[in-house]
C-alpha atoms as a PDB file:
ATOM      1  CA  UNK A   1      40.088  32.260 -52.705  1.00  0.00           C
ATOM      2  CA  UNK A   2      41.791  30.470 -49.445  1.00  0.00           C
ATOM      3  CA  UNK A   3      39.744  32.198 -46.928  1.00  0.00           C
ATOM      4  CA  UNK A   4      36.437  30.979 -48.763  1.00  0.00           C
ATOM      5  CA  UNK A   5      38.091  27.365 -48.956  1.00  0.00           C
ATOM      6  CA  UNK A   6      39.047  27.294 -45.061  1.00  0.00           C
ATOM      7  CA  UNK A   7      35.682  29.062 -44.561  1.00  0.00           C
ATOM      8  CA  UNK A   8      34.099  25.983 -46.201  1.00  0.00           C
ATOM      9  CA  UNK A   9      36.141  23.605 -44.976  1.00  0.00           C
ATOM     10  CA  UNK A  10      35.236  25.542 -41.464  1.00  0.00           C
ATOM     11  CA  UNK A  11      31.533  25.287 -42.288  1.00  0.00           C
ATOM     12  CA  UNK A  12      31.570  21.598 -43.772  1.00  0.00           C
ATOM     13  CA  UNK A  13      33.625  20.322 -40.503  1.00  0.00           C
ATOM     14  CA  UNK A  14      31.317  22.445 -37.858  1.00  0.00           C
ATOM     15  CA  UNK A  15      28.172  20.536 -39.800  1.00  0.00           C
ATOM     16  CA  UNK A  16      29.644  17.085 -39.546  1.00  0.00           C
ATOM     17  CA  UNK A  17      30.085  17.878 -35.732  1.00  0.00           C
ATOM     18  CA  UNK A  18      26.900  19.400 -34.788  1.00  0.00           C
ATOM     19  CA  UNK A  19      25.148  16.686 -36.412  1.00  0.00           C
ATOM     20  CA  UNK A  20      27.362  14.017 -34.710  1.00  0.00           C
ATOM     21  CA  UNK A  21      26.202  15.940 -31.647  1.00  0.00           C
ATOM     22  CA  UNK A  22      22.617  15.683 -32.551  1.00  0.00           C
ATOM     23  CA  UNK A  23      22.993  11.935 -33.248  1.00  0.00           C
ATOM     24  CA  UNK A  24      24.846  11.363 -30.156  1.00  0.00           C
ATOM     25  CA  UNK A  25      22.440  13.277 -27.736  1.00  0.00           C
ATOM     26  CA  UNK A  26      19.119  11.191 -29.697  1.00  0.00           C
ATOM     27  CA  UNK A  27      20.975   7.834 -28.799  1.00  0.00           C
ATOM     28  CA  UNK A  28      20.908   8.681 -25.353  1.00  0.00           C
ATOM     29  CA  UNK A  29      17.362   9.371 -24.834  1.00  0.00           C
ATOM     30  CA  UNK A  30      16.639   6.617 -27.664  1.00  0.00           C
ATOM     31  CA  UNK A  31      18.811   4.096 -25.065  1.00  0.00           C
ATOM     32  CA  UNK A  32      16.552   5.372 -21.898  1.00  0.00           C
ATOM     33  CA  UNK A  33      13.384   5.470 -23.747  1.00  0.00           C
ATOM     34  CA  UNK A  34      14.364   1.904 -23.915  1.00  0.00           C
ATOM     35  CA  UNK A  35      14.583   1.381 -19.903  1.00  0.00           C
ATOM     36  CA  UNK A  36      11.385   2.844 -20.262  1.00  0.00           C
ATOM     37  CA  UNK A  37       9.985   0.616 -22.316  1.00  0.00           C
ATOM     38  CA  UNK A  38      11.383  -2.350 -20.159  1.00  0.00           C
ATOM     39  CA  UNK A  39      10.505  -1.197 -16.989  1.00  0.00           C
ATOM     40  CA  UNK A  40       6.838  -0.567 -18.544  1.00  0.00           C
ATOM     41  CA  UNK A  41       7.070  -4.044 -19.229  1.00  0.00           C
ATOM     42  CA  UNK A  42       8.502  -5.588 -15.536  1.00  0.00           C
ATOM     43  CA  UNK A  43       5.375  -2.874 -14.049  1.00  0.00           C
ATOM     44  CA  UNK A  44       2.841  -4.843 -16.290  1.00  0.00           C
ATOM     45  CA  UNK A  45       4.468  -8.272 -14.631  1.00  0.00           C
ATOM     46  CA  UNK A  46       4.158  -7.338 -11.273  1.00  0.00           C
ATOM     47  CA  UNK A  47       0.057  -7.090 -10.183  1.00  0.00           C
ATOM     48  CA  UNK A  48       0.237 -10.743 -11.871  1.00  0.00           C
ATOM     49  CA  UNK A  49       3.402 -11.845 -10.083  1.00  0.00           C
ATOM     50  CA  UNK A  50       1.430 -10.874  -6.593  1.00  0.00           C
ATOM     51  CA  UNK A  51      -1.880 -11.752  -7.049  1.00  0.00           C
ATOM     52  CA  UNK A  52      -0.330 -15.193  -7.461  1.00  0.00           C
ATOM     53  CA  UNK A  53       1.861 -15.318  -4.446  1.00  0.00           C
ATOM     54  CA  UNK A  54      -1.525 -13.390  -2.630  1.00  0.00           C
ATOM     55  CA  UNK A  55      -3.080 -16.523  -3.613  1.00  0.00           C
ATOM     56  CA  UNK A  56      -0.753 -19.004  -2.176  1.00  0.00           C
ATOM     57  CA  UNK A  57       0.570 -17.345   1.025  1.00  0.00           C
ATOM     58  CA  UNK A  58      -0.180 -14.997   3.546  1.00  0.00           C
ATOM     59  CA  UNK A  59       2.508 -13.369   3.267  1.00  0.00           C
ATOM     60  CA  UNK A  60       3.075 -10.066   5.129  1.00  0.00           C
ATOM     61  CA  UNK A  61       0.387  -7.194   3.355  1.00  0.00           C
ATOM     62  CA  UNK A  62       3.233  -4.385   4.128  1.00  0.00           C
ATOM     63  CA  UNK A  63       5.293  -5.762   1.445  1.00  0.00           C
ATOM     64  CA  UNK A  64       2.511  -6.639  -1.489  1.00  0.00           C
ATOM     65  CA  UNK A  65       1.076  -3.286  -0.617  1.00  0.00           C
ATOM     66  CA  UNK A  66       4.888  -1.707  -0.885  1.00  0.00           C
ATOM     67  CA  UNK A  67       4.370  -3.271  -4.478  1.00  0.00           C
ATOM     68  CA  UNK A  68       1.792  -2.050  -5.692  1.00  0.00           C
ATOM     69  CA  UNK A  69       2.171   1.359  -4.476  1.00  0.00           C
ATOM     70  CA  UNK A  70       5.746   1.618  -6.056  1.00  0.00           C
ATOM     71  CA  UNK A  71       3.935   0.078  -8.848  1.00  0.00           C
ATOM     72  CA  UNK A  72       1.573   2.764  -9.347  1.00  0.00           C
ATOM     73  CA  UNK A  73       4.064   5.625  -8.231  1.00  0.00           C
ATOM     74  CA  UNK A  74       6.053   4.485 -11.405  1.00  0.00           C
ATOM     75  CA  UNK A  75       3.723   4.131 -13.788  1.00  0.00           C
ATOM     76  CA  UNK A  76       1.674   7.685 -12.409  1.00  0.00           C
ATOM     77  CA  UNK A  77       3.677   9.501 -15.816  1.00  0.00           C
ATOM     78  CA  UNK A  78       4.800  12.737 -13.531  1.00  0.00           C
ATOM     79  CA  UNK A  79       8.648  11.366 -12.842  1.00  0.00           C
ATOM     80  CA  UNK A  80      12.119  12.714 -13.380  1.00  0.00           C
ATOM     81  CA  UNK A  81      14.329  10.276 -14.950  1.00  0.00           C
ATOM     82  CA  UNK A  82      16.025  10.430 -11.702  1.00  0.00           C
ATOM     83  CA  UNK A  83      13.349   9.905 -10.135  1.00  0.00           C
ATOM     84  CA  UNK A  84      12.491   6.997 -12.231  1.00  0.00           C
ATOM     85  CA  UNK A  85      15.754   5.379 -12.069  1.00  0.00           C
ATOM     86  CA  UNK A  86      15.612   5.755  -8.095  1.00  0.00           C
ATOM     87  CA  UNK A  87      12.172   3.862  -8.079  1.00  0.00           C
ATOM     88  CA  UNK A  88      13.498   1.208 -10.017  1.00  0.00           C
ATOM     89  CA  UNK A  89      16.155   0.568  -7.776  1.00  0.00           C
ATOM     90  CA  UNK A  90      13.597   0.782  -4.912  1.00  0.00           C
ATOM     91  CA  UNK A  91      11.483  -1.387  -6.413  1.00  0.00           C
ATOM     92  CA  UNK A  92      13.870  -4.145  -7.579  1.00  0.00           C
ATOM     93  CA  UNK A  93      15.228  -4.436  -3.809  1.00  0.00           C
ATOM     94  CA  UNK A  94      11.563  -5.154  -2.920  1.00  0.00           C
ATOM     95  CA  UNK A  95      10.566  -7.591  -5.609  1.00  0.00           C
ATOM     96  CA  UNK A  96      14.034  -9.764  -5.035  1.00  0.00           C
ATOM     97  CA  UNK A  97      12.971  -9.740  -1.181  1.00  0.00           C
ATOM     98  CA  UNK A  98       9.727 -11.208  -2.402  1.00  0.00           C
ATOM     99  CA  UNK A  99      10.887 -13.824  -4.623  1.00  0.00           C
ATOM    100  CA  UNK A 100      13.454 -14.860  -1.287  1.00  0.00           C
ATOM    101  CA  UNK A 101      10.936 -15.226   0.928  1.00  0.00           C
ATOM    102  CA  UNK A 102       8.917 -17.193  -1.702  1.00  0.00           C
ATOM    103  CA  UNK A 103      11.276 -19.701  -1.309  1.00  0.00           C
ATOM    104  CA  UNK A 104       9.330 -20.916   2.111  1.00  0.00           C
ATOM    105  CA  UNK A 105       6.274 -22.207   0.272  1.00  0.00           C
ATOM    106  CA  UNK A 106       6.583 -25.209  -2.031  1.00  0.00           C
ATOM    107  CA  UNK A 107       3.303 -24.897  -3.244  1.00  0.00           C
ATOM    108  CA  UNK A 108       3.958 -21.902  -4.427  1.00  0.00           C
ATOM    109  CA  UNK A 109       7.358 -23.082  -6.172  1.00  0.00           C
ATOM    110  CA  UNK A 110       5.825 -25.973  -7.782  1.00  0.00           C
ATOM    111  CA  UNK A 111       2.716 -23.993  -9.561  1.00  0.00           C
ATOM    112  CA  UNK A 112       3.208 -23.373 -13.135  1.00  0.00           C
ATOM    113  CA  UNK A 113       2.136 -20.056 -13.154  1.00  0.00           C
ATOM    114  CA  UNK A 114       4.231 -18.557 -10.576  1.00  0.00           C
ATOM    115  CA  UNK A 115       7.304 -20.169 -12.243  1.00  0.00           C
ATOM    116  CA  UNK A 116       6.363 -18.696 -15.454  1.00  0.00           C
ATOM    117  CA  UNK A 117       5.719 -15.271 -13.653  1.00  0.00           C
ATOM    118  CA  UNK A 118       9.213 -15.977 -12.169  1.00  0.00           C
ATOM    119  CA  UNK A 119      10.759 -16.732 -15.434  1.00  0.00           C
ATOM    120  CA  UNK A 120       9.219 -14.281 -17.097  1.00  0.00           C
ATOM    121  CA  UNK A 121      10.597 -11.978 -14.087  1.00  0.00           C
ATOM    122  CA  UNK A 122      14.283 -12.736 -14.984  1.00  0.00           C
ATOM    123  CA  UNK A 123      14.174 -12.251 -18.407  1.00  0.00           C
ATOM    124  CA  UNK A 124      12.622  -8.837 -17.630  1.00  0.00           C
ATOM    125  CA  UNK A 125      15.616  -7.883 -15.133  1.00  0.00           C
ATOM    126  CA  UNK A 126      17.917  -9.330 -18.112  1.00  0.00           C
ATOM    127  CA  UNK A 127      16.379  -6.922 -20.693  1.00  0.00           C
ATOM    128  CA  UNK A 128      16.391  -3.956 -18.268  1.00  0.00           C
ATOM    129  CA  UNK A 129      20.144  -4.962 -17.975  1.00  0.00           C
ATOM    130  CA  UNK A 130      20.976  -4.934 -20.774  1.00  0.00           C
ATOM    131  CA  UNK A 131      19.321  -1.476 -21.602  1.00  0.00           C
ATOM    132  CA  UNK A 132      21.255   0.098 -18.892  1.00  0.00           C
ATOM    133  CA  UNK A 133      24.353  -1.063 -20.476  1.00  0.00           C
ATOM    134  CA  UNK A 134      22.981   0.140 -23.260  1.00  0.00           C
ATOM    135  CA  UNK A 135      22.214   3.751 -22.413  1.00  0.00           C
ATOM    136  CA  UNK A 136      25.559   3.659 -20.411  1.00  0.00           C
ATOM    137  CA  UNK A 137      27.602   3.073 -23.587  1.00  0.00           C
ATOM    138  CA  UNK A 138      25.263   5.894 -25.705  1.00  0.00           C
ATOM    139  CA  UNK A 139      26.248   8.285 -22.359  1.00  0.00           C
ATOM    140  CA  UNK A 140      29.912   7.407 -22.432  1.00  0.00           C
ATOM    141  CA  UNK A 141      30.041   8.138 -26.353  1.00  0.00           C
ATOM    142  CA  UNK A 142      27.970  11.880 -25.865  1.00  0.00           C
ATOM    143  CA  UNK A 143      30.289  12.891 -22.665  1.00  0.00           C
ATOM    144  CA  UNK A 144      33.328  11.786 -24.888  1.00  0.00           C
ATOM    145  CA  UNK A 145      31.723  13.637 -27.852  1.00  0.00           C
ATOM    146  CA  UNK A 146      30.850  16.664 -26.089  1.00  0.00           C
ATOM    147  CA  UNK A 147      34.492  16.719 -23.789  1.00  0.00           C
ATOM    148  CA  UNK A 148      36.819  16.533 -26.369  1.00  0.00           C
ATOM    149  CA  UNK A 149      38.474  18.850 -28.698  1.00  0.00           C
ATOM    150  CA  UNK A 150      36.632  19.828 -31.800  1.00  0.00           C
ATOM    151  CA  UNK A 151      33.086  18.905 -29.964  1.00  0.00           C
ATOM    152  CA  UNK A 152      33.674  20.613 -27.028  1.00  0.00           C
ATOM    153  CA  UNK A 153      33.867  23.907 -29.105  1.00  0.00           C
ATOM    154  CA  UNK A 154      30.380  22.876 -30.390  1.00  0.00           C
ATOM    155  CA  UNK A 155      29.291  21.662 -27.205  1.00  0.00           C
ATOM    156  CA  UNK A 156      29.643  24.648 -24.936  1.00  0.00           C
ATOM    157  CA  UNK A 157      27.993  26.523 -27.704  1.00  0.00           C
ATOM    158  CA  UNK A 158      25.348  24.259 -27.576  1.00  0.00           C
ATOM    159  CA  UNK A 159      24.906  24.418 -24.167  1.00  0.00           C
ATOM    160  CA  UNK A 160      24.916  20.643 -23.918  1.00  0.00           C
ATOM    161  CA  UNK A 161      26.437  19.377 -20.747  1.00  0.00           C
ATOM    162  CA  UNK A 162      27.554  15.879 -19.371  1.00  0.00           C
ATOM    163  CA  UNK A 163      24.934  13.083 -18.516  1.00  0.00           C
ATOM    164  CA  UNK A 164      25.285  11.112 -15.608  1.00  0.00           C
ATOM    165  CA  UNK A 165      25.655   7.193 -15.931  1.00  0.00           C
ATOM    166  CA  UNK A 166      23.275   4.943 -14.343  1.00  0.00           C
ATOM    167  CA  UNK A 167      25.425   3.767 -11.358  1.00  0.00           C
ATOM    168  CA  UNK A 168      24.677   0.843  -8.946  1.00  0.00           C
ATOM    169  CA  UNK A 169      24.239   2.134  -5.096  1.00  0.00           C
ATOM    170  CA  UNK A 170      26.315   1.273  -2.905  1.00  0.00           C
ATOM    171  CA  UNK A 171      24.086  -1.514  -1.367  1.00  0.00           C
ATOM    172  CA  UNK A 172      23.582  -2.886  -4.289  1.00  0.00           C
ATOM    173  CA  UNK A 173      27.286  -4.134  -4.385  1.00  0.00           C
ATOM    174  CA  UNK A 174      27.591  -6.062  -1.509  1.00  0.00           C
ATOM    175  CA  UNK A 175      28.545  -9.736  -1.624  1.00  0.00           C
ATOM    176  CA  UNK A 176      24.976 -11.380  -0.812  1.00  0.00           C
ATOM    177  CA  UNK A 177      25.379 -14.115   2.295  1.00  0.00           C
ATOM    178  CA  UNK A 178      23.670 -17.145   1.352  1.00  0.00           C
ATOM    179  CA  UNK A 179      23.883 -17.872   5.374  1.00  0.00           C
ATOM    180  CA  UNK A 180      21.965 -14.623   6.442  1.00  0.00           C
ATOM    181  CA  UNK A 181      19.520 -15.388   3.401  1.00  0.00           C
ATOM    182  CA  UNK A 182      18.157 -19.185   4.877  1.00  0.00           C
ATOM    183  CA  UNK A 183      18.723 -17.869   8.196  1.00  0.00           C
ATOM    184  CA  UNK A 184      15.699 -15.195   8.191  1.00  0.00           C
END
Protein backbone atom coordinates (compact mmCIF):
# COMPACT_ATOMS: atom_id res chain seq x y z
CA UNK A 1 0.00 0.00 0.00
CA UNK A 2 3.01 2.73 0.48
CA UNK A 3 4.83 1.86 -2.59
CA UNK A 4 1.53 2.42 -4.73
CA UNK A 5 1.01 5.80 -2.70
CA UNK A 6 4.75 7.09 -3.36
CA UNK A 7 4.30 5.54 -6.84
CA UNK A 8 1.34 7.95 -7.25
CA UNK A 9 2.57 10.60 -5.59
CA UNK A 10 5.78 9.85 -8.04
CA UNK A 11 3.46 9.81 -11.05
CA UNK A 12 1.14 12.85 -9.98
CA UNK A 13 4.45 15.10 -9.25
CA UNK A 14 6.39 13.89 -12.65
CA UNK A 15 2.86 15.07 -14.51
CA UNK A 16 2.70 18.44 -12.85
CA UNK A 17 6.41 18.88 -14.06
CA UNK A 18 6.34 17.70 -17.51
CA UNK A 19 3.43 19.76 -18.13
CA UNK A 20 5.06 22.85 -16.47
CA UNK A 21 7.77 21.96 -18.97
CA UNK A 22 5.43 21.90 -21.84
CA UNK A 23 3.91 25.25 -20.76
CA UNK A 24 7.19 26.77 -20.23
CA UNK A 25 8.83 25.68 -23.61
CA UNK A 26 5.17 27.03 -25.60
CA UNK A 27 5.75 30.51 -23.86
CA UNK A 28 8.94 30.78 -25.39
CA UNK A 29 8.12 30.26 -28.90
CA UNK A 30 4.59 31.99 -28.11
CA UNK A 31 7.01 35.21 -26.85
CA UNK A 32 9.18 34.97 -30.31
CA UNK A 33 6.29 34.28 -32.48
CA UNK A 34 5.53 37.62 -31.08
CA UNK A 35 8.94 39.37 -32.40
CA UNK A 36 7.73 37.84 -35.35
CA UNK A 37 4.73 39.31 -35.54
CA UNK A 38 6.33 42.81 -34.76
CA UNK A 39 9.03 42.70 -36.95
CA UNK A 40 6.35 41.59 -39.75
CA UNK A 41 4.86 44.68 -38.84
CA UNK A 42 8.20 47.31 -38.81
CA UNK A 43 8.97 45.17 -42.58
CA UNK A 44 5.42 46.32 -43.76
CA UNK A 45 6.55 50.11 -42.51
CA UNK A 46 9.59 50.27 -44.24
CA UNK A 47 8.90 50.34 -48.43
CA UNK A 48 6.47 53.29 -47.15
CA UNK A 49 9.01 54.91 -44.84
CA UNK A 50 11.49 55.06 -48.14
CA UNK A 51 9.47 55.73 -50.86
CA UNK A 52 8.77 58.88 -48.87
CA UNK A 53 12.25 59.96 -48.05
CA UNK A 54 12.97 58.67 -52.09
CA UNK A 55 10.58 61.33 -52.73
CA UNK A 56 12.07 64.15 -50.88
CA UNK A 57 15.86 63.58 -51.14
CA UNK A 58 18.40 62.13 -53.11
CA UNK A 59 19.74 60.51 -50.75
CA UNK A 60 22.53 57.96 -51.38
CA UNK A 61 20.71 54.66 -53.47
CA UNK A 62 23.36 52.25 -51.53
CA UNK A 63 21.50 52.74 -48.43
CA UNK A 64 17.56 52.64 -49.69
CA UNK A 65 18.68 49.71 -51.75
CA UNK A 66 20.48 48.16 -48.37
CA UNK A 67 16.71 48.52 -47.23
CA UNK A 68 14.94 46.96 -49.25
CA UNK A 69 17.13 44.10 -49.80
CA UNK A 70 17.32 43.39 -45.95
CA UNK A 71 13.71 43.97 -46.31
CA UNK A 72 13.07 41.25 -48.59
CA UNK A 73 15.89 38.89 -47.12
CA UNK A 74 13.64 39.00 -43.91
CA UNK A 75 10.52 38.58 -45.04
CA UNK A 76 11.88 35.62 -47.89
CA UNK A 77 10.28 32.85 -44.94
CA UNK A 78 13.65 30.49 -45.22
CA UNK A 79 15.44 32.04 -41.82
CA UNK A 80 16.80 30.61 -38.62
CA UNK A 81 15.66 32.46 -35.69
CA UNK A 82 19.22 33.34 -35.45
CA UNK A 83 19.31 34.30 -38.44
CA UNK A 84 16.31 36.41 -38.03
CA UNK A 85 17.34 38.02 -34.93
CA UNK A 86 20.82 38.90 -36.67
CA UNK A 87 18.87 40.68 -39.58
CA UNK A 88 16.99 42.61 -37.28
CA UNK A 89 19.84 43.93 -35.67
CA UNK A 90 21.32 44.60 -39.16
CA UNK A 91 18.52 46.18 -40.22
CA UNK A 92 17.71 48.45 -37.25
CA UNK A 93 21.45 49.91 -37.47
CA UNK A 94 20.49 50.85 -41.07
CA UNK A 95 17.06 52.32 -40.61
CA UNK A 96 18.37 54.59 -37.42
CA UNK A 97 21.27 55.76 -39.91
CA UNK A 98 18.45 56.75 -42.20
CA UNK A 99 16.26 58.55 -39.95
CA UNK A 100 19.91 60.59 -38.80
CA UNK A 101 20.68 61.61 -41.93
CA UNK A 102 17.01 62.65 -42.48
CA UNK A 103 17.60 65.17 -40.18
CA UNK A 104 19.40 67.37 -43.16
CA UNK A 105 16.18 68.01 -45.06
CA UNK A 106 13.46 70.14 -43.49
CA UNK A 107 11.14 69.45 -46.04
CA UNK A 108 11.25 66.24 -45.34
CA UNK A 109 10.81 66.84 -41.41
CA UNK A 110 7.96 69.07 -41.82
CA UNK A 111 5.70 66.62 -44.19
CA UNK A 112 2.99 64.92 -42.40
CA UNK A 113 3.48 61.75 -43.78
CA UNK A 114 7.01 61.15 -43.07
CA UNK A 115 6.38 62.18 -39.42
CA UNK A 116 3.64 59.77 -39.18
CA UNK A 117 5.90 57.08 -40.90
CA UNK A 118 8.43 58.23 -38.22
CA UNK A 119 6.04 57.95 -35.43
CA UNK A 120 4.66 55.09 -36.48
CA UNK A 121 8.49 53.85 -36.70
CA UNK A 122 9.03 54.31 -32.89
CA UNK A 123 6.16 52.79 -31.70
CA UNK A 124 7.17 49.77 -33.84
CA UNK A 125 10.84 49.67 -32.21
CA UNK A 126 8.80 50.13 -28.76
CA UNK A 127 6.63 47.03 -29.44
CA UNK A 128 9.58 44.96 -30.75
CA UNK A 129 11.09 46.04 -27.33
CA UNK A 130 9.03 45.15 -25.47
CA UNK A 131 8.62 41.59 -27.07
CA UNK A 132 12.21 40.95 -26.57
CA UNK A 133 11.79 41.59 -22.98
CA UNK A 134 9.16 39.57 -23.28
CA UNK A 135 10.61 36.39 -24.76
CA UNK A 136 13.70 37.13 -22.49
CA UNK A 137 11.63 36.71 -19.30
CA UNK A 138 9.64 33.35 -20.94
CA UNK A 139 13.63 32.13 -21.66
CA UNK A 140 14.83 32.97 -18.19
CA UNK A 141 11.70 31.05 -16.61
CA UNK A 142 12.34 27.63 -19.15
CA UNK A 143 16.35 27.69 -18.43
CA UNK A 144 15.37 28.07 -14.65
CA UNK A 145 12.68 25.37 -15.16
CA UNK A 146 14.71 23.04 -17.02
CA UNK A 147 18.22 23.73 -14.63
CA UNK A 148 16.90 23.12 -11.47
CA UNK A 149 16.24 20.21 -9.32
CA UNK A 150 13.07 18.30 -9.89
CA UNK A 151 12.93 19.72 -13.73
CA UNK A 152 16.20 19.02 -14.57
CA UNK A 153 15.42 15.24 -13.97
CA UNK A 154 12.58 15.79 -16.51
CA UNK A 155 14.53 17.93 -18.62
CA UNK A 156 17.49 15.80 -19.56
CA UNK A 157 14.95 13.15 -20.20
CA UNK A 158 13.32 15.32 -22.38
CA UNK A 159 16.13 16.23 -24.15
CA UNK A 160 15.27 19.89 -23.77
CA UNK A 161 18.27 22.09 -23.49
CA UNK A 162 18.92 25.85 -22.59
CA UNK A 163 17.78 28.76 -24.97
CA UNK A 164 19.87 31.54 -25.55
CA UNK A 165 18.62 35.16 -24.61
CA UNK A 166 18.37 37.78 -27.13
CA UNK A 167 21.50 39.84 -26.21
CA UNK A 168 22.43 43.37 -27.48
CA UNK A 169 25.95 43.33 -29.56
CA UNK A 170 28.46 44.85 -28.44
CA UNK A 171 28.06 47.96 -30.73
CA UNK A 172 24.94 48.35 -29.87
CA UNK A 173 26.03 49.53 -26.30
CA UNK A 174 28.09 52.27 -26.93
CA UNK A 175 27.34 55.73 -25.56
CA UNK A 176 26.09 57.52 -28.93
CA UNK A 177 28.16 61.09 -29.46
CA UNK A 178 25.77 63.66 -30.27
CA UNK A 179 29.12 65.60 -31.58
CA UNK A 180 30.18 62.84 -34.14
CA UNK A 181 26.32 62.60 -35.07
CA UNK A 182 25.95 66.65 -36.43
CA UNK A 183 29.42 66.44 -37.39
CA UNK A 184 28.93 63.88 -40.47
Amino acid sequence: MIIVIILVVFIFFGVLIYNSLIGKRNQVTNAFSAIDVMLKKRFDLIPNLVEVVKQYTNYEQSTLTKIVELRAKATSGSLTDAEKASLDTELSTTVKGLMVTVENYPDLKANTNFLNLQSTWTESEEQIAAARRTYNSAVTDYNNAIMMFPGNMFAGMLNYSKIDVLETPAEERKNISAKELFNN
